[in-house]
Protein backbone atom coordinates (compact mmCIF):
# COMPACT_ATOMS: atom_id res chain seq x y z
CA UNK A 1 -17.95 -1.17 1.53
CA UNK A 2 -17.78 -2.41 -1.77
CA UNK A 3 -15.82 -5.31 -2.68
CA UNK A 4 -13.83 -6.60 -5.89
CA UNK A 5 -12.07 -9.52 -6.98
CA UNK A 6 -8.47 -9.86 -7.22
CA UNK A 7 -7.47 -10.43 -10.60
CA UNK A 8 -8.00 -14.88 -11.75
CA UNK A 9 -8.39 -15.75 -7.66
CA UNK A 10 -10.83 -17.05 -5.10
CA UNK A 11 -9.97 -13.78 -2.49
CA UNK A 12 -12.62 -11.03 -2.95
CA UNK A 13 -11.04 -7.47 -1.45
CA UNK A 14 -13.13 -4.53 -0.45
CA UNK A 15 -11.95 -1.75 -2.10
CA UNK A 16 -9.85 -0.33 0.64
CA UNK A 17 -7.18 -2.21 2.36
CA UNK A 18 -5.29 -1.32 6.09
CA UNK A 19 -1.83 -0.80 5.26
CA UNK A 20 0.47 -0.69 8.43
CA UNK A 21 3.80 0.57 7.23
CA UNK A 22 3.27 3.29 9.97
CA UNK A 23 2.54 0.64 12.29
CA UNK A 24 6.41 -0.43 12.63
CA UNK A 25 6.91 2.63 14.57
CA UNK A 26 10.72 4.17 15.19
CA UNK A 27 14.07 3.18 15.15
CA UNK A 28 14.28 2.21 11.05
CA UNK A 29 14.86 3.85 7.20
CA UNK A 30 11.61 4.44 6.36
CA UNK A 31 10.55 5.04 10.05
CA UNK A 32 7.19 7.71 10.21
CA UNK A 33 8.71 8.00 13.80
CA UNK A 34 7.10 6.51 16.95
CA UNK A 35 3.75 4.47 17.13
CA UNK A 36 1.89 3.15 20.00
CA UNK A 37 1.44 -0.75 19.75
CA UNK A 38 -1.81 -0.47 21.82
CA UNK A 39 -2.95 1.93 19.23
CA UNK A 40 -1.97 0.43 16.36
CA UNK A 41 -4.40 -2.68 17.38
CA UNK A 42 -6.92 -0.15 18.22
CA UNK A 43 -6.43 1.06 14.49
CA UNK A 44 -6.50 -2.71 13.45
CA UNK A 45 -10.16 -3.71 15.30
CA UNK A 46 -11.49 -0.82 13.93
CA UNK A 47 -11.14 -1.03 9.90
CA UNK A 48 -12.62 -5.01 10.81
CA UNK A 49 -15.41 -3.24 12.37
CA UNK A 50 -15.76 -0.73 9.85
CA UNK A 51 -15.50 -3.87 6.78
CA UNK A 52 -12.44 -3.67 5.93
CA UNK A 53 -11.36 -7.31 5.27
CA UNK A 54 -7.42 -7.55 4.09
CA UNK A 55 -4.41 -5.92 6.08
CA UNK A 56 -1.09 -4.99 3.72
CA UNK A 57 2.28 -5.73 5.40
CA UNK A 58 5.78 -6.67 5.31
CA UNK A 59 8.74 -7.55 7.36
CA UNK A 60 10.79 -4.41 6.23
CA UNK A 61 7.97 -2.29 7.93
CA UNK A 62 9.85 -1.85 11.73
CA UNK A 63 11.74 -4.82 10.74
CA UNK A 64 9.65 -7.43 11.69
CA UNK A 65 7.43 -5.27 14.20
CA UNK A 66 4.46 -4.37 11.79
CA UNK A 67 3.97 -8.05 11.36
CA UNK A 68 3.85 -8.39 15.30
CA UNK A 69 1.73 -6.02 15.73
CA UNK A 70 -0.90 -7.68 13.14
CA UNK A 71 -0.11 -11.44 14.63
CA UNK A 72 -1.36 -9.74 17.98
CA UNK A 73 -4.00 -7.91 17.01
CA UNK A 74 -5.58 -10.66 14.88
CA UNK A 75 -4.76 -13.54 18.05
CA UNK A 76 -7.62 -16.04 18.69
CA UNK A 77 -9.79 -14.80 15.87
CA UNK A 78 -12.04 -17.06 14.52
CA UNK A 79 -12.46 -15.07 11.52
CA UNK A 80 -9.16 -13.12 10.29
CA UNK A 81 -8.91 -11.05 7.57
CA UNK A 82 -7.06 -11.44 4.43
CA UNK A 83 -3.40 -10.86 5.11
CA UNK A 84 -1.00 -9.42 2.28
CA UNK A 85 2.56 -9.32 3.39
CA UNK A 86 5.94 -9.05 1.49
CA UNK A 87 9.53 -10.75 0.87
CA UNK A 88 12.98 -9.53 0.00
CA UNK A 89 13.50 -6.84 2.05
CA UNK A 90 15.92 -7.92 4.46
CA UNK A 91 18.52 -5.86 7.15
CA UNK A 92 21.22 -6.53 8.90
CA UNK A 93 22.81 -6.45 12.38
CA UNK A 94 23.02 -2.74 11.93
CA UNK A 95 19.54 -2.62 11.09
CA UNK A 96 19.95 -1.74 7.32
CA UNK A 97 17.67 -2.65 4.51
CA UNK A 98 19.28 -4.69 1.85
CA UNK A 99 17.43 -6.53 -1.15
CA UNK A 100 17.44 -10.95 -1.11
CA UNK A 101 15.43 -12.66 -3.88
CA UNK A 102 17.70 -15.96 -3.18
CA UNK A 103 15.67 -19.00 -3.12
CA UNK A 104 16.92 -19.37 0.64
CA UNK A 105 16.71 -15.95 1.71
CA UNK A 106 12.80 -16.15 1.09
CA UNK A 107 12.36 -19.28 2.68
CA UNK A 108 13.87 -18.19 5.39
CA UNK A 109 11.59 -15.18 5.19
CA UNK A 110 8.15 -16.78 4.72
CA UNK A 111 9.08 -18.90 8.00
CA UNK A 112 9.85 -15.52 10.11
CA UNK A 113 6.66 -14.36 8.82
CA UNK A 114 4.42 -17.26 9.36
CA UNK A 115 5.94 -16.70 13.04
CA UNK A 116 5.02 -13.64 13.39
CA UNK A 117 1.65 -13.10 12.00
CA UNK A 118 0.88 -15.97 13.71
CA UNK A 119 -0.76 -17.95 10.97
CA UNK A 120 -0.55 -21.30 9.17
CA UNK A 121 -0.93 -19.84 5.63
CA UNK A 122 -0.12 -16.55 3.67
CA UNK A 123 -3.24 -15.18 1.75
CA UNK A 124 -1.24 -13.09 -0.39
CA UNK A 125 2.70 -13.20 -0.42
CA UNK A 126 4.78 -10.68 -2.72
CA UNK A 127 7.92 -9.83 -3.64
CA UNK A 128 8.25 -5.96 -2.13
CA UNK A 129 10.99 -4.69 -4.55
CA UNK A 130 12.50 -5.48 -8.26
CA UNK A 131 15.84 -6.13 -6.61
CA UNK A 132 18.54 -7.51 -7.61
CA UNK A 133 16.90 -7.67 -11.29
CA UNK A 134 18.93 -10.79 -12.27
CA UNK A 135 17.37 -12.57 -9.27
CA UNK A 136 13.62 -11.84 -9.75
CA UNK A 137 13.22 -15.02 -11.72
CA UNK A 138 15.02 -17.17 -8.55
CA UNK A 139 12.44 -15.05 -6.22
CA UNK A 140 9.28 -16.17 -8.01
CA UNK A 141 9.84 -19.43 -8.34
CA UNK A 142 10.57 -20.05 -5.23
CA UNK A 143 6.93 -18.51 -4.29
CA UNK A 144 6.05 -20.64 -6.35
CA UNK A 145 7.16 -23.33 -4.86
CA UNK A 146 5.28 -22.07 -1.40
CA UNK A 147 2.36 -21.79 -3.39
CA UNK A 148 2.62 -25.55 -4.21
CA UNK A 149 3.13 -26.36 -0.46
CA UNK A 150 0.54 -24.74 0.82
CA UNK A 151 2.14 -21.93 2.89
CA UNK A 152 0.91 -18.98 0.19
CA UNK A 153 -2.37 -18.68 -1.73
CA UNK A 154 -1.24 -16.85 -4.00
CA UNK A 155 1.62 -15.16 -5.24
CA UNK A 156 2.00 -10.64 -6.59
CA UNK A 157 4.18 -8.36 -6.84
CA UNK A 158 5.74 -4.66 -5.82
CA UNK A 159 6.86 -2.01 -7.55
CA UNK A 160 7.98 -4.29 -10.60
CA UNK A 161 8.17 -2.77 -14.44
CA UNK A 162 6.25 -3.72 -17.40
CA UNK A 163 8.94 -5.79 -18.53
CA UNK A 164 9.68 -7.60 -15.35
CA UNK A 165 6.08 -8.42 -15.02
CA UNK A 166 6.32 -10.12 -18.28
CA UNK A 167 9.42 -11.82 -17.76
CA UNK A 168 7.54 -13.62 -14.80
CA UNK A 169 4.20 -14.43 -15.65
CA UNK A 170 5.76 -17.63 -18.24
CA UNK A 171 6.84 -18.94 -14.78
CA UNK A 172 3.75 -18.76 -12.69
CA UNK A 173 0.56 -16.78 -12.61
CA UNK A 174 0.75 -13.33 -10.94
CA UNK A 175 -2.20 -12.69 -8.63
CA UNK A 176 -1.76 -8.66 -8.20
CA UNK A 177 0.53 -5.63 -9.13
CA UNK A 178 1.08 -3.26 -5.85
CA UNK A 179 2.23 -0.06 -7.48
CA UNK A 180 2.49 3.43 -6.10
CA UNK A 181 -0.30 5.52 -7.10
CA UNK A 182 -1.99 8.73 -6.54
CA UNK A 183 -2.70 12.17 -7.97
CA UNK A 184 1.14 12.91 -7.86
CA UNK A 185 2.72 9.62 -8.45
CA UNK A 186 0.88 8.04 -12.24
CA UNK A 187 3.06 6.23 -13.72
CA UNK A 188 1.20 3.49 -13.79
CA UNK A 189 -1.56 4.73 -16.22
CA UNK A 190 0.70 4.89 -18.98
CA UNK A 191 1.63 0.54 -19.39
CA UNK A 192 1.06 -0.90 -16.07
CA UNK A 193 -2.50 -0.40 -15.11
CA UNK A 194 -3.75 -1.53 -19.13
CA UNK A 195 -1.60 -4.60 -19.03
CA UNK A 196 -3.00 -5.68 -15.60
CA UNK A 197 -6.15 -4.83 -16.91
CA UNK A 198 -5.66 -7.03 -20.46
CA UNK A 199 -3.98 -10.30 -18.10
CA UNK A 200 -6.57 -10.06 -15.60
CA UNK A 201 -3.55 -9.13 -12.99
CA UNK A 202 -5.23 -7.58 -9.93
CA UNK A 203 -3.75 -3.93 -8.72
CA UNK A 204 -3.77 -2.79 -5.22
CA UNK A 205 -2.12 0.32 -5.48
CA UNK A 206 -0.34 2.02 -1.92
CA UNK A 207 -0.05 5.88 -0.91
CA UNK A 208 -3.04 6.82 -2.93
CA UNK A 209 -3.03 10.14 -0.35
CA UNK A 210 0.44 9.87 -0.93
CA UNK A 211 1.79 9.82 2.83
CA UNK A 212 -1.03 12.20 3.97
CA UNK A 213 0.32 15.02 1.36
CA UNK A 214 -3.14 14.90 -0.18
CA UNK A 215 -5.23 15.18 2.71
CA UNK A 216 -5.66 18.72 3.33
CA UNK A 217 -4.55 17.90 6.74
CA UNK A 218 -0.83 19.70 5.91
CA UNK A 219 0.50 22.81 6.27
CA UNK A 220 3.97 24.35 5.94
CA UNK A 221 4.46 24.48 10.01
CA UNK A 222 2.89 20.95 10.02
CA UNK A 223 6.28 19.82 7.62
CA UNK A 224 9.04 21.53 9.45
CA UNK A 225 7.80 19.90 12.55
CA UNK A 226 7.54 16.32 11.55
CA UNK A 227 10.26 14.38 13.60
CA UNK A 228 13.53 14.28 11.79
CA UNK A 229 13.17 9.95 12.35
CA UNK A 230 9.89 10.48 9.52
CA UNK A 231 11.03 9.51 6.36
CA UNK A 232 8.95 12.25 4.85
CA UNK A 233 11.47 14.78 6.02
CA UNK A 234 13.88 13.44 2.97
CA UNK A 235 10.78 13.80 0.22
CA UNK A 236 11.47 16.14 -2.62
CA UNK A 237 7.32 16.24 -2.51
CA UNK A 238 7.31 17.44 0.67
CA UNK A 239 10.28 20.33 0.57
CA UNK A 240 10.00 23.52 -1.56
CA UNK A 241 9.77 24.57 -4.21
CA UNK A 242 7.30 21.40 -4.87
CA UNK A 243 5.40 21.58 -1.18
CA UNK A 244 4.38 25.11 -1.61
CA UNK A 245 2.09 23.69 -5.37
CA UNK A 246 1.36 20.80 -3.44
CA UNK A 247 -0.78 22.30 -1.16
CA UNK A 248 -1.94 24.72 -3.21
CA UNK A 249 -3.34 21.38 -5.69
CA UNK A 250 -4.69 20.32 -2.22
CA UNK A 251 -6.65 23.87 -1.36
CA UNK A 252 -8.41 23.69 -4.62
CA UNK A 253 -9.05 19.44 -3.85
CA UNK A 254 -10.83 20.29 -1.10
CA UNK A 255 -13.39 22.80 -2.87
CA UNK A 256 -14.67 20.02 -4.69
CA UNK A 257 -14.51 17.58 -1.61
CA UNK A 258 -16.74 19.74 0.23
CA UNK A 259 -19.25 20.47 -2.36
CA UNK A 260 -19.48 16.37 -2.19
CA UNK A 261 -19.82 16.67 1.73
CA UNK A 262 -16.65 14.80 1.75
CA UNK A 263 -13.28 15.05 3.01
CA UNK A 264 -10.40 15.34 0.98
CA UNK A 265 -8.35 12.28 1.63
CA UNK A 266 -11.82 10.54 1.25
CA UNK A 267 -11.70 12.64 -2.59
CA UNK A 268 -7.58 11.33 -3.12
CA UNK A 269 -8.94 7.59 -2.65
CA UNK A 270 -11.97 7.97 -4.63
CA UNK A 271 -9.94 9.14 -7.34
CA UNK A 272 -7.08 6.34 -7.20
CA UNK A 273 -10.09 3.60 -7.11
CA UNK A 274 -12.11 5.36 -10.33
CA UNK A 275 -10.17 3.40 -12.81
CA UNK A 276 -11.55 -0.20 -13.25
CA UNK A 277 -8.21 -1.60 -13.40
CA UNK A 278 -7.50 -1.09 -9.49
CA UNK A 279 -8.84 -3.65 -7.22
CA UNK A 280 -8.47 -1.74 -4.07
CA UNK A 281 -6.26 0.76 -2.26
CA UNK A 282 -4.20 0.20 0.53
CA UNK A 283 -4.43 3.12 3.40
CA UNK A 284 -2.19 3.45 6.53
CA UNK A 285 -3.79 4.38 9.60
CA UNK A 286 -2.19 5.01 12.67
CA UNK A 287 -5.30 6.19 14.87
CA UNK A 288 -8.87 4.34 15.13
CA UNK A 289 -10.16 8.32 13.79
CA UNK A 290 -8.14 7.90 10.68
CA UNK A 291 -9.85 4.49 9.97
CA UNK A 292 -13.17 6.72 11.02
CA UNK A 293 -11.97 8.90 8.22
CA UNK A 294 -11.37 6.82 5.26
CA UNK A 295 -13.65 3.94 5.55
CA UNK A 296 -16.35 5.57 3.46
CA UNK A 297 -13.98 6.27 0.50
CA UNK A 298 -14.73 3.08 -0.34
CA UNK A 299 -18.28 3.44 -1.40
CA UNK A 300 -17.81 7.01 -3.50
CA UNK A 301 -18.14 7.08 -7.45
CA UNK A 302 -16.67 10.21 -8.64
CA UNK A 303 -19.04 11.80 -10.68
CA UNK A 304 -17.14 12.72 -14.57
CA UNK A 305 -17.40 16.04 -13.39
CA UNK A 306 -15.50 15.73 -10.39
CA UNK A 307 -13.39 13.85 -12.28
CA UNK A 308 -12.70 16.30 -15.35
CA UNK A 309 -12.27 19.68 -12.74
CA UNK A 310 -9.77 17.46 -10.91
CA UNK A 311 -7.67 16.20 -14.39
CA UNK A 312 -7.61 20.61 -15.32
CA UNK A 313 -6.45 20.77 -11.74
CA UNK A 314 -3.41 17.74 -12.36
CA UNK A 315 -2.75 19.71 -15.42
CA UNK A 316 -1.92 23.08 -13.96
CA UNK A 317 0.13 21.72 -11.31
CA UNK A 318 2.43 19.61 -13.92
CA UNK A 319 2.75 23.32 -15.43
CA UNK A 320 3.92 24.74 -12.41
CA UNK A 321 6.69 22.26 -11.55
């Protein structure tokens, strides 16, 4: 699998990254319903055996259970990956997420964390939302500070603006952007992605299949039978009218898959990771077969063809919405 550095550091990513938001299983917001811990290490051991060297988390995922899950899987190896995990997201005794970029709150955080993952230092530590505004100033500094005392390497970001990204690189360098990004969700092409690309900010953009919409693995049946705890169920891109262009977008995606010999989620990642600006992609997996699956995204250069049929195809569905 190919690999690429991340923005001004030492850490060198392949170009597809384990993301285990799934991974915190039931019982929470942004739940995608229940997960098999067993499995979910399964799913782990298999992108390291398949090259995949970094794992994404954060303690919002299952509120402190994705993180638990990756501490376990990853026990007694001599030779971990590269661990990305996030700050700021914090819930309460009721179990709902709130937003904390207090210089204690993440301190507290980073601790937990450390716990958890059971390691001595974070490879990659980020803020995972752009709230409260007025505090994102107080949040970098203090990582920062961690930075400094060895418990981070380096220091990025989540879902933060143009002008919040420039509000906080005075204070500290930023080491990556994690945007969404994907065929339905680009944003980021218009400022974001160029200004990484000009400061030398690395990008590792998350739901480039956009939650498994852009897999060709959906259907209509497939939607109203997802388990009312999946977040998905409360996606406007998942409920009519949008679902029903969706998947048509997704019929005509796989034509030009399969005249590759490729799949389509393999075609959504390709497509997220053709602009030089991205570092890598981050992709959940839930099952060592989806891993199977994905893995060899990370080698395919869409050809300008592939790339042009698939822009006219972006452009009809924009009509249609």
């Amino acid at each position: 699998m190919k690999i690429r550095r991340l923005g001004l550091t030492d850490l060198s990513f392949t170009t597809i990254g384990l993301g285990t938001w799934a991974i915190g299983g039931g019982g929470w917001q942004f739940s995608w319903g229940a997960q098999d811990d067993k499995e979910s290490i399964k799913t782990i051991h298999r992108a390291l055996d398949k090259g995949i060297n970094w794992i994404d988390t954060a303690p919002a995922y299952g509120l402190g259970h994705s993180e638990t899950v990756v501490g376990k899987a990853l026990k007694g190896m001599r030779d971990k990956p590269f661990i990305a995990t996030k700050c700021a997201r914090v819930w309460d005794e009721n179990r709902n997420l709130g937003f904390n970029l207090k210089r204690e709150g993440i301190r507290r955080e980073v601790e937990a964390s450390l716990r958890r993952l059971q390691v001595d230092v974070i490879d990659l530590y980020q803020i995972h939302w752009n709230k409260p505004d007025e505090d994102i100033e107080e949040g970098w500094n203090t990582i920062a500070e961690l930075i400094k005392e060895g418990k981070v390497r380096y220091g990025g970001v989540s879902n933060f603006t143009l002008d919040q990204l420039k509000r906080i690189l005075p204070i500290h360098p930023v080491a990556s952007l994690q945007p969404p990004y994907n065929m339905l969700v680009r944003d980021a092409e218009n400022e974001l992605l160029p200004f990484c690309g000009e400061h030398k900010i690395g990008v590792i953009c998350y739901s480039p299949m956009y939650k498994g919409l852009l897999t060709g693995k959906f259907t209509k049946e497939r939607v109203q039978n997802l388990s009312p705890e999946d977040h998905r169920t409360r996606d406007p891109h998942f409920q009519e009218p949008e679902l029903s262009i969706n998947l048509q977008l997704v019929d005509s995606l796989a034509e030009i898959a399969r005249r590759n010999g490729r799949t389509t989620a393999q075609l959504a990642i390709a497509w997220v990771l053709r602009r030089s600006e991205i570092t890598a992609a981050i992709v959940g997996g839930r099952h060592p077969k989806q891993v199977d699956e994905i893995a060899p995204a990370g080698d395919w250069q869409l050809s300008d063809e592939d790339i042009k049929a698939i822009e006219e195809l972006l452009t009809k569905r924009a009509q249609q919405l």
